[in-house]
ModelCIF file with pLDDT and N, C-alpha, C, O atoms, coordinates in Angstrom:
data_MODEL
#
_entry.id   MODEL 
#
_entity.id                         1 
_entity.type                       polymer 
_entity.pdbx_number_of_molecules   1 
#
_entity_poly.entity_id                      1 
_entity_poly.type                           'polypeptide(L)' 
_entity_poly.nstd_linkage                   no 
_entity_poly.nstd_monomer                   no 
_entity_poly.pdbx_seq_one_letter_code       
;(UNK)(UNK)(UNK)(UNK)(UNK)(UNK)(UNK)(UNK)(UNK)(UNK)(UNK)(UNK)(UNK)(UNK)(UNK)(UNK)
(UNK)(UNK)(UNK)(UNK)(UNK)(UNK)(UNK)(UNK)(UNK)(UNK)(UNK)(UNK)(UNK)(UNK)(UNK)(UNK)
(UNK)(UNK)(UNK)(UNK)(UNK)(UNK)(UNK)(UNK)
;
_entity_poly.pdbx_seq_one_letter_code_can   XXXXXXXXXXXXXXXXXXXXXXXXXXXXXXXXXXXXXXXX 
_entity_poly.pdbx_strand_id                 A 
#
loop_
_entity_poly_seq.entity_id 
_entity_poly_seq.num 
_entity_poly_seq.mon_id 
_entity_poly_seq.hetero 
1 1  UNK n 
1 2  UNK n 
1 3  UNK n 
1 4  UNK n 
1 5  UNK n 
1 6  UNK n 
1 7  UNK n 
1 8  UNK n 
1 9  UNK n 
1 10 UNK n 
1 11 UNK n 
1 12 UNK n 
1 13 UNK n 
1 14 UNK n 
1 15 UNK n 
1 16 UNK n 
1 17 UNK n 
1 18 UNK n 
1 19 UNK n 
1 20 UNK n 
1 21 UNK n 
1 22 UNK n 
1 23 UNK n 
1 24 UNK n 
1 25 UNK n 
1 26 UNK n 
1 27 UNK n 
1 28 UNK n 
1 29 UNK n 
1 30 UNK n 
1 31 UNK n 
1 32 UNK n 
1 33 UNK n 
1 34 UNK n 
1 35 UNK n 
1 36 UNK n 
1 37 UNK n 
1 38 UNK n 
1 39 UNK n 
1 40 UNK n 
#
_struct_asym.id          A 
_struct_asym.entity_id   1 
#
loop_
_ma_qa_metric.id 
_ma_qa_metric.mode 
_ma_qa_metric.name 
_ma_qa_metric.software_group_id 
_ma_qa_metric.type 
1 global pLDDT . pLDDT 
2 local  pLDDT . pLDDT 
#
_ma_qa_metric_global.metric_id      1 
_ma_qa_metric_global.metric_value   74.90 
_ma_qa_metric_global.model_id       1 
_ma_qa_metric_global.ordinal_id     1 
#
loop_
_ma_qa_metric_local.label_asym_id 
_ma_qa_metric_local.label_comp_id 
_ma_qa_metric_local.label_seq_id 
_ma_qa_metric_local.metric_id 
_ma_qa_metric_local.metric_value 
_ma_qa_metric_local.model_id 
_ma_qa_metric_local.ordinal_id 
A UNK 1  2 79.00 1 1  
A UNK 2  2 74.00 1 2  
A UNK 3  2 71.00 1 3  
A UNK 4  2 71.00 1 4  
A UNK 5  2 72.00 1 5  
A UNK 6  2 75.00 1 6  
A UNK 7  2 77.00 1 7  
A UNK 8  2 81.00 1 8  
A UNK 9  2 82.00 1 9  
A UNK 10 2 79.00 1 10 
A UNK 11 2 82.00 1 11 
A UNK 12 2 83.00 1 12 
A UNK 13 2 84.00 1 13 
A UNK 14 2 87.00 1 14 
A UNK 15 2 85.00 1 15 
A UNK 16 2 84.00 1 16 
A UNK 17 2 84.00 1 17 
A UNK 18 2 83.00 1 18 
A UNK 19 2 78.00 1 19 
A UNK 20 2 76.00 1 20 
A UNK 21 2 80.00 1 21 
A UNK 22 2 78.00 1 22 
A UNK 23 2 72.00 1 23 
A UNK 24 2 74.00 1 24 
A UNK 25 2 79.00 1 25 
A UNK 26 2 73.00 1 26 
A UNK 27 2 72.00 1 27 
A UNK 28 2 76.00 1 28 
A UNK 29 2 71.00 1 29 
A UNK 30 2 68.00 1 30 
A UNK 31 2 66.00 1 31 
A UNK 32 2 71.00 1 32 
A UNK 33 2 65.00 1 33 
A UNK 34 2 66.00 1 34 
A UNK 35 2 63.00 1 35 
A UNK 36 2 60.00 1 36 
A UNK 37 2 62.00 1 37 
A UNK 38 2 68.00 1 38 
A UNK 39 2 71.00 1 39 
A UNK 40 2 74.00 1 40 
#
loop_
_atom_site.group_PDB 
_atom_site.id 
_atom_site.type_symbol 
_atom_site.label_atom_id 
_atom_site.label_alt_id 
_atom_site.label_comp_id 
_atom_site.label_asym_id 
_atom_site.label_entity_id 
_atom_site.label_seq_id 
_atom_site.pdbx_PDB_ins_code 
_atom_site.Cartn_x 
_atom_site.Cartn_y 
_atom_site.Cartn_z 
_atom_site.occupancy 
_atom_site.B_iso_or_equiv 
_atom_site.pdbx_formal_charge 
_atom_site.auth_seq_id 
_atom_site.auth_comp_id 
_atom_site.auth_asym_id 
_atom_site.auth_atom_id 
_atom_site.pdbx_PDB_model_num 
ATOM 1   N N  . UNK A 1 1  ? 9.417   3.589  2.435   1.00 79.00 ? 1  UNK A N  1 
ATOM 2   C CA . UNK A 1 1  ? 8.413   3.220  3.431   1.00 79.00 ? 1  UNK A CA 1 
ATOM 3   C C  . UNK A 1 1  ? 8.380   1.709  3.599   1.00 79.00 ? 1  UNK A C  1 
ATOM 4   O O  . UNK A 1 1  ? 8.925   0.923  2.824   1.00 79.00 ? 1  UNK A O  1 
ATOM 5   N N  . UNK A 1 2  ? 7.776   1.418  4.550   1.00 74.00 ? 2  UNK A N  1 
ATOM 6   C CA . UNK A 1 2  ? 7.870   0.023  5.226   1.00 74.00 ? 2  UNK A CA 1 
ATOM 7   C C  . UNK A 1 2  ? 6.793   -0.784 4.164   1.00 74.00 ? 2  UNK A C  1 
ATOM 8   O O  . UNK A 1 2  ? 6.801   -1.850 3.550   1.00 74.00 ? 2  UNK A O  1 
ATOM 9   N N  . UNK A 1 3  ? 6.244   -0.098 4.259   1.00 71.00 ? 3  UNK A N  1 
ATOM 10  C CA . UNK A 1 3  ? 4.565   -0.715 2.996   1.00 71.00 ? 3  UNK A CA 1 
ATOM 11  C C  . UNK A 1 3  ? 5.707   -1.154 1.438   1.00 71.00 ? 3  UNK A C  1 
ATOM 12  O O  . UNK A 1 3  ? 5.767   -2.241 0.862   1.00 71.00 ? 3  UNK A O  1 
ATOM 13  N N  . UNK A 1 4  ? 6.481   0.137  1.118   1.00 71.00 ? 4  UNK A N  1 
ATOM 14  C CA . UNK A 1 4  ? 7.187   -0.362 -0.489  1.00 71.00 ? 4  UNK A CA 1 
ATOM 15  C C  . UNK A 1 4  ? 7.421   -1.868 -0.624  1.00 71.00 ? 4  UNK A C  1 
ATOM 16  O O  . UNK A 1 4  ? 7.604   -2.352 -1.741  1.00 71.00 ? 4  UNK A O  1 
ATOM 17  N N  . UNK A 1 5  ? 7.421   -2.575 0.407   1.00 72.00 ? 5  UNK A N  1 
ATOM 18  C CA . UNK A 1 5  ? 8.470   -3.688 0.034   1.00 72.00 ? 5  UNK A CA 1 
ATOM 19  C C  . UNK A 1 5  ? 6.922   -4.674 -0.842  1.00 72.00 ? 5  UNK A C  1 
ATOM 20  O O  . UNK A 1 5  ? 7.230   -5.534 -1.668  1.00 72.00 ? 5  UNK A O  1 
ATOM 21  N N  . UNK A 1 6  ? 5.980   -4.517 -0.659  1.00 75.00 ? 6  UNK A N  1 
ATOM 22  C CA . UNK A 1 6  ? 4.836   -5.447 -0.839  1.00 75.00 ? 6  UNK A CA 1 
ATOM 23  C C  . UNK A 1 6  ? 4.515   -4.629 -2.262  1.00 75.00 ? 6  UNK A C  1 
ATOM 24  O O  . UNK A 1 6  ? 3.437   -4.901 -2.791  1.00 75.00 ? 6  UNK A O  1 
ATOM 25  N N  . UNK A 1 7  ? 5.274   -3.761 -2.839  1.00 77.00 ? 7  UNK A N  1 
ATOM 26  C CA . UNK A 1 7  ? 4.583   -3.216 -3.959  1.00 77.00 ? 7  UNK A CA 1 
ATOM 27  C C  . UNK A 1 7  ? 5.385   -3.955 -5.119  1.00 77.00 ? 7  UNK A C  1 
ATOM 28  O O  . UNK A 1 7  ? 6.523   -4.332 -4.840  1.00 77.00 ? 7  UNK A O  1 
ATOM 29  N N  . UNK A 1 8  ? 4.997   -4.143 -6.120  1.00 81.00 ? 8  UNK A N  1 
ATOM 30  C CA . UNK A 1 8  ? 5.625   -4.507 -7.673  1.00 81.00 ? 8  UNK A CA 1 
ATOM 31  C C  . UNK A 1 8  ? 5.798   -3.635 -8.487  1.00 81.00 ? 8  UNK A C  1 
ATOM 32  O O  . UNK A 1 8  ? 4.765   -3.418 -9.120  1.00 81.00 ? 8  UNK A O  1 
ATOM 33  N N  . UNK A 1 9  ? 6.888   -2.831 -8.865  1.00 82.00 ? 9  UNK A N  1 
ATOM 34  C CA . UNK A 1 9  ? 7.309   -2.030 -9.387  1.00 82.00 ? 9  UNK A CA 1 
ATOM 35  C C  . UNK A 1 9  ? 7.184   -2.164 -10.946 1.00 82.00 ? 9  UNK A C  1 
ATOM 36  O O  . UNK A 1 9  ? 7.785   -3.097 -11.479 1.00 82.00 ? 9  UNK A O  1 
ATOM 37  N N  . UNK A 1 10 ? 6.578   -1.452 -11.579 1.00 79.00 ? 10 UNK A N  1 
ATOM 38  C CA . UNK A 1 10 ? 6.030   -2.005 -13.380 1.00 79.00 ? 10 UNK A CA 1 
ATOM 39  C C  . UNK A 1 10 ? 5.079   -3.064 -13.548 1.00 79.00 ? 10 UNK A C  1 
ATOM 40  O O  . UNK A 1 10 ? 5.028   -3.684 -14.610 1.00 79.00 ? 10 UNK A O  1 
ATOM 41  N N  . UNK A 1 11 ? 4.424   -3.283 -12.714 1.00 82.00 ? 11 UNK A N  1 
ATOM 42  C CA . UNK A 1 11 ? 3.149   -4.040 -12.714 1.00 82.00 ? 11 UNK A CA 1 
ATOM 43  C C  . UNK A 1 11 ? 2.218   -3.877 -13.788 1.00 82.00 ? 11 UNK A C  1 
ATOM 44  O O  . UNK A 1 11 ? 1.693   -4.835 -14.356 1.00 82.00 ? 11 UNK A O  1 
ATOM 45  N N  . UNK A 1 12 ? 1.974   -2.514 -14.116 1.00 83.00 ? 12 UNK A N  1 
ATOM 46  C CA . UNK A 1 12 ? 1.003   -1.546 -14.564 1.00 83.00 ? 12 UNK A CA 1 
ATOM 47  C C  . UNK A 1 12 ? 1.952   -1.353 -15.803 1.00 83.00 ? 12 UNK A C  1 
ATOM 48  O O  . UNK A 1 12 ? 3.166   -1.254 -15.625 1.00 83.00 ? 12 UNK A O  1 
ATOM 49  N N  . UNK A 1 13 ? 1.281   -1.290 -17.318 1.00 84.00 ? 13 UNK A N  1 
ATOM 50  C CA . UNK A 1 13 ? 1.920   -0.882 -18.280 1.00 84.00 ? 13 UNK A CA 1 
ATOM 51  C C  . UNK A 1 13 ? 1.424   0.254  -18.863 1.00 84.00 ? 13 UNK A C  1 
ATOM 52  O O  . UNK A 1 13 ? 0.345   0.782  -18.596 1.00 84.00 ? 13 UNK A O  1 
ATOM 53  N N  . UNK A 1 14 ? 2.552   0.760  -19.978 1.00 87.00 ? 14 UNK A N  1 
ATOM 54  C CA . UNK A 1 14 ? 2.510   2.143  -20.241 1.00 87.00 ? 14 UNK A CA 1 
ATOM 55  C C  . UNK A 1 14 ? 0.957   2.536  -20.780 1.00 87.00 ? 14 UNK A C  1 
ATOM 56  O O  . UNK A 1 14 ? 0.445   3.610  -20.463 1.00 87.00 ? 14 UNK A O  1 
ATOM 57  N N  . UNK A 1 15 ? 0.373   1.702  -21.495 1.00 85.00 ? 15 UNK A N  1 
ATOM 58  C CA . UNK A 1 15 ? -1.140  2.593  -22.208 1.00 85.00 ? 15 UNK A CA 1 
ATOM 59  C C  . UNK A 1 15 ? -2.168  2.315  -20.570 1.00 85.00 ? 15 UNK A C  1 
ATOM 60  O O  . UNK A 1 15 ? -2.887  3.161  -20.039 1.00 85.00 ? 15 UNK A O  1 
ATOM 61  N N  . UNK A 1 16 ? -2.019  1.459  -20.278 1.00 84.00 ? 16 UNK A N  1 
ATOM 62  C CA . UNK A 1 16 ? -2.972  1.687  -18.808 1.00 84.00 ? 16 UNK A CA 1 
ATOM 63  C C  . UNK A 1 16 ? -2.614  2.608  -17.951 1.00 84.00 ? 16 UNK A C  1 
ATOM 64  O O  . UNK A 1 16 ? -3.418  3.056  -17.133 1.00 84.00 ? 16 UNK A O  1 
ATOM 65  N N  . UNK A 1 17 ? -1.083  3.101  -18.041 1.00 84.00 ? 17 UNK A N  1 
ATOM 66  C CA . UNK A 1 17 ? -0.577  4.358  -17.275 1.00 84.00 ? 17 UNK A CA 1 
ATOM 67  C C  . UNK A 1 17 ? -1.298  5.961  -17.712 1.00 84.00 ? 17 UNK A C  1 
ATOM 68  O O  . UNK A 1 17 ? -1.732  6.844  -16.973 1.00 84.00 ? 17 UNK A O  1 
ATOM 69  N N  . UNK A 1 18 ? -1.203  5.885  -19.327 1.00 83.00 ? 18 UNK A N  1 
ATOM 70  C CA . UNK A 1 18 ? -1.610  6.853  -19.886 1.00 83.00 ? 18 UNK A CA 1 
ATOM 71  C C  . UNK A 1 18 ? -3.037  7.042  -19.797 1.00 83.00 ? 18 UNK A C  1 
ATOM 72  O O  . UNK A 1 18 ? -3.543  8.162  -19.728 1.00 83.00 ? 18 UNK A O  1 
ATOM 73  N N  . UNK A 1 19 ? -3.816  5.766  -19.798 1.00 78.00 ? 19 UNK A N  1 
ATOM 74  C CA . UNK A 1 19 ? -5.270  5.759  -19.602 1.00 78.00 ? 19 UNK A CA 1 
ATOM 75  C C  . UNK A 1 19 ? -5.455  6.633  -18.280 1.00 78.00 ? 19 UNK A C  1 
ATOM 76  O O  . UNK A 1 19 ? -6.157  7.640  -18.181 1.00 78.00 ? 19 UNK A O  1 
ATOM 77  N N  . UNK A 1 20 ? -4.558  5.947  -17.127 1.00 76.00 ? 20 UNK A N  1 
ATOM 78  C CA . UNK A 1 20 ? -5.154  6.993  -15.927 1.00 76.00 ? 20 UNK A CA 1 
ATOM 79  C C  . UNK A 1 20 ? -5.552  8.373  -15.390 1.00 76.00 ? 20 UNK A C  1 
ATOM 80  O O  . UNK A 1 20 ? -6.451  9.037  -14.873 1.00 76.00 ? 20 UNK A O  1 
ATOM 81  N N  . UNK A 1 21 ? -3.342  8.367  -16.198 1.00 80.00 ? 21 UNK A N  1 
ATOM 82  C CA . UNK A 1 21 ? -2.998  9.740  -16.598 1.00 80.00 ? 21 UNK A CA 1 
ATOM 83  C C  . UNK A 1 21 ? -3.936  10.750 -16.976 1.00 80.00 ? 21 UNK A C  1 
ATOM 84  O O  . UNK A 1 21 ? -4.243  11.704 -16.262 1.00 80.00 ? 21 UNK A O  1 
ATOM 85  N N  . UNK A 1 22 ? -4.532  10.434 -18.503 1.00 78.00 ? 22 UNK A N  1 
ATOM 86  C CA . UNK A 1 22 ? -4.879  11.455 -19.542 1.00 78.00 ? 22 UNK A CA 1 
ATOM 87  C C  . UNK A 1 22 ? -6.227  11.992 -18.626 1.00 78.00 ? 22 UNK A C  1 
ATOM 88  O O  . UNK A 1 22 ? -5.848  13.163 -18.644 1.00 78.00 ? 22 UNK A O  1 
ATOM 89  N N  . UNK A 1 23 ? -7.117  12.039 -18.077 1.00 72.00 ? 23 UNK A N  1 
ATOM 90  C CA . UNK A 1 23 ? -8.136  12.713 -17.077 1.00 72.00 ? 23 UNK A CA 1 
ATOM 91  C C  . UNK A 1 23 ? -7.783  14.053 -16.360 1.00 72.00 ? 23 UNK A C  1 
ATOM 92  O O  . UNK A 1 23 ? -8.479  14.935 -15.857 1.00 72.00 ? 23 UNK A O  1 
ATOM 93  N N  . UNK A 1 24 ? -6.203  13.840 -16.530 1.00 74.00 ? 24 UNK A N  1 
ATOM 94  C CA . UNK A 1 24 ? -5.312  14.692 -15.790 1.00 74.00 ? 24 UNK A CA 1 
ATOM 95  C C  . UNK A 1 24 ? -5.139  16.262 -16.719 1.00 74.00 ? 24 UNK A C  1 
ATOM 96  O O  . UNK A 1 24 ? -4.835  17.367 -16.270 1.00 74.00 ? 24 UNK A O  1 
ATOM 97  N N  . UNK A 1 25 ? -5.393  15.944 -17.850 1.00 79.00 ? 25 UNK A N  1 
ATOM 98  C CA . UNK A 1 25 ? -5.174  16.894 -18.834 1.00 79.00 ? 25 UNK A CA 1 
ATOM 99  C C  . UNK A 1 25 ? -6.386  17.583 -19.454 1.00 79.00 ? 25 UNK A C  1 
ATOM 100 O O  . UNK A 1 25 ? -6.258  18.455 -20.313 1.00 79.00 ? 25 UNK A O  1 
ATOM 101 N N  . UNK A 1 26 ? -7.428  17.216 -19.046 1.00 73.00 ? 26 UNK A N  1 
ATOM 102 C CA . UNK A 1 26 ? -9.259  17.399 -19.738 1.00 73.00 ? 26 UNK A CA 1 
ATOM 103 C C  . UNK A 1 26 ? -9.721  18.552 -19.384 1.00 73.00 ? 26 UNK A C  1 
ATOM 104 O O  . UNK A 1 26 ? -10.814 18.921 -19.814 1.00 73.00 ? 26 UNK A O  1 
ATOM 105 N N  . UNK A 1 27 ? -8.911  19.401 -18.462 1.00 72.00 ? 27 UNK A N  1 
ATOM 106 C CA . UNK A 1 27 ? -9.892  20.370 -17.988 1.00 72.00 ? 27 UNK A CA 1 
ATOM 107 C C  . UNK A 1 27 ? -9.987  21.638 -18.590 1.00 72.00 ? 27 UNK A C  1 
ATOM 108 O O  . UNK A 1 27 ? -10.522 22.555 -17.967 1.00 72.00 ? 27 UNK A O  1 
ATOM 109 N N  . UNK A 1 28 ? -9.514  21.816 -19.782 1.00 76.00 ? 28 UNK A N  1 
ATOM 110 C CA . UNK A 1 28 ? -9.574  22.867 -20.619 1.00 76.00 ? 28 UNK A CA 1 
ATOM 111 C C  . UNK A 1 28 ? -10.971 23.925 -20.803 1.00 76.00 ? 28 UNK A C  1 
ATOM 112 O O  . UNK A 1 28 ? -11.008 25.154 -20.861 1.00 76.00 ? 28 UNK A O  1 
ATOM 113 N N  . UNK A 1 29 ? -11.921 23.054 -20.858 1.00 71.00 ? 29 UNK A N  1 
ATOM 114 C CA . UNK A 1 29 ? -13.419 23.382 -20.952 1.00 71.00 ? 29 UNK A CA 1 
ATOM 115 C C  . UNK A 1 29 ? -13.944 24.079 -20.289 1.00 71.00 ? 29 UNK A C  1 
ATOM 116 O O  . UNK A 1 29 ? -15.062 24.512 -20.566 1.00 71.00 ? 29 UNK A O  1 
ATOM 117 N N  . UNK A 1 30 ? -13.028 24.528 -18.773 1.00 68.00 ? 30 UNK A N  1 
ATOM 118 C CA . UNK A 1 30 ? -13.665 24.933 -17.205 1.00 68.00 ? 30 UNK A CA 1 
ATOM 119 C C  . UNK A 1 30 ? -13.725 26.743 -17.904 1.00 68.00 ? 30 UNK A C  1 
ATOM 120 O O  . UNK A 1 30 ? -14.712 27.473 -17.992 1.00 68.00 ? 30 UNK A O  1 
ATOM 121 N N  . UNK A 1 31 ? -12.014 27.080 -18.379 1.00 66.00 ? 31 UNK A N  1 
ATOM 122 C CA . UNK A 1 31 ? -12.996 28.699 -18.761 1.00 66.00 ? 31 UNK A CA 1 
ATOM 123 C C  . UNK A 1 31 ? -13.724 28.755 -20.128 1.00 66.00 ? 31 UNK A C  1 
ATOM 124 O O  . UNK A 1 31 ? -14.503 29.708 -20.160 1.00 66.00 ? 31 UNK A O  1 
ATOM 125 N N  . UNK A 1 32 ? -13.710 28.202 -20.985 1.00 71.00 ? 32 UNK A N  1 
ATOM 126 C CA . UNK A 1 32 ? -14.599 28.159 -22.147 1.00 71.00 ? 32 UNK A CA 1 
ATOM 127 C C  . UNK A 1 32 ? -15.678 28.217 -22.168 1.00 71.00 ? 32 UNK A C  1 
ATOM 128 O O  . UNK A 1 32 ? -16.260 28.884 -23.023 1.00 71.00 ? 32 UNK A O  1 
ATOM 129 N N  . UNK A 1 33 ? -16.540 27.283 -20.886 1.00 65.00 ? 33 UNK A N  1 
ATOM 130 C CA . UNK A 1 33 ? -17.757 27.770 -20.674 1.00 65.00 ? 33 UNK A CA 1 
ATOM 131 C C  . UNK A 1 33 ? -18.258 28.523 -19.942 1.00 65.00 ? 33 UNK A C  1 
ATOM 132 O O  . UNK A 1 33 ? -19.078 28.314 -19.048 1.00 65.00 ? 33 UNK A O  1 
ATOM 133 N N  . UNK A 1 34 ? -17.767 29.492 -20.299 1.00 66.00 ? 34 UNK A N  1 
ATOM 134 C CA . UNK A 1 34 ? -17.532 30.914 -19.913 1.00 66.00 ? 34 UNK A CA 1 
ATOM 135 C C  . UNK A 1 34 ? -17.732 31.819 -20.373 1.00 66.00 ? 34 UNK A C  1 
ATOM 136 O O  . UNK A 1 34 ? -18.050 32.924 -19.932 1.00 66.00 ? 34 UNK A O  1 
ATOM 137 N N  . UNK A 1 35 ? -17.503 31.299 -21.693 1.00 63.00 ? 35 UNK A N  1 
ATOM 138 C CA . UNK A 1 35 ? -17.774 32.144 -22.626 1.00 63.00 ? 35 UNK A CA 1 
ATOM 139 C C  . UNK A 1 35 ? -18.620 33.374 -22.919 1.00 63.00 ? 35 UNK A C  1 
ATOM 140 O O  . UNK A 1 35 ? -18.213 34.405 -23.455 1.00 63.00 ? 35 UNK A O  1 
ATOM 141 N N  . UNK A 1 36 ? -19.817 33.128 -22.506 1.00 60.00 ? 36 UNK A N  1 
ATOM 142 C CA . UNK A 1 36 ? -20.502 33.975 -22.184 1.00 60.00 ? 36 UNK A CA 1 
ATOM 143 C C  . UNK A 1 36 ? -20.586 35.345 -21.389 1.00 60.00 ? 36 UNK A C  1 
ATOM 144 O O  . UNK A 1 36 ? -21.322 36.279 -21.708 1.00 60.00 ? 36 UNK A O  1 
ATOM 145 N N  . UNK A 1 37 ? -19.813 35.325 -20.423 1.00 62.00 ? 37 UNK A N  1 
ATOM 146 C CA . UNK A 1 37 ? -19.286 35.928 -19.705 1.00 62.00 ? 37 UNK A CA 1 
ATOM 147 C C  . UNK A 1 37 ? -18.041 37.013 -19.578 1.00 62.00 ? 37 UNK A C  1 
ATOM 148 O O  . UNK A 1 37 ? -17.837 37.817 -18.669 1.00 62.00 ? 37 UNK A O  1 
ATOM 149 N N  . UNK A 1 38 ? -17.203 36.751 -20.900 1.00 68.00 ? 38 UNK A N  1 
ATOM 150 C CA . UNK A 1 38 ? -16.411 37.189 -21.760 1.00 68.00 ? 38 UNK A CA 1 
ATOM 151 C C  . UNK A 1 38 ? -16.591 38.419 -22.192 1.00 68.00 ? 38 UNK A C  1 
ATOM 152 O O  . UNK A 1 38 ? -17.573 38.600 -22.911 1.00 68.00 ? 38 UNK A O  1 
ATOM 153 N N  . UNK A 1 39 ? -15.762 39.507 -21.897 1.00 71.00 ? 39 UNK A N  1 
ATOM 154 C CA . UNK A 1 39 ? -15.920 40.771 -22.583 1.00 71.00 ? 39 UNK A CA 1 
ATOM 155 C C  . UNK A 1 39 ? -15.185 40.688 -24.059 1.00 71.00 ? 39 UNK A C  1 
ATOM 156 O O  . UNK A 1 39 ? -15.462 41.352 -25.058 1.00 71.00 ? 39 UNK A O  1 
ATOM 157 N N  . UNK A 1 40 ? -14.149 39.659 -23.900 1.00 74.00 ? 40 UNK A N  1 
ATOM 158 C CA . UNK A 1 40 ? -13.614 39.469 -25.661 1.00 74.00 ? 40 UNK A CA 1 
ATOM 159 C C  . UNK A 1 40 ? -13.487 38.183 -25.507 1.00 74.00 ? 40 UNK A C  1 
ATOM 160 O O  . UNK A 1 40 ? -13.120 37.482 -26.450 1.00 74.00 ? 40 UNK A O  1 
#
């Protein structure tokens, strides 16, 4: 894209990558609280 050329490629380092990342992985909890609801 015409926009790429204004971007800096590795700007951003790996634990601030992972910081963003990891939010991405949290949602485990959505059927658990559920639990209740659970025949087993």
């Amino acid at each position: 894209t015409a926009a790429a050329d204004s971007v800096e490629v590795g700007s951003v380092g790996f634990w601030e990558v992972l910081a963003v990342f990891f939010p991405a992985v949290t949602g485990i909890m959505s059927g658990v609280n559920m639990s209740g609801d659970l025949k087993n």
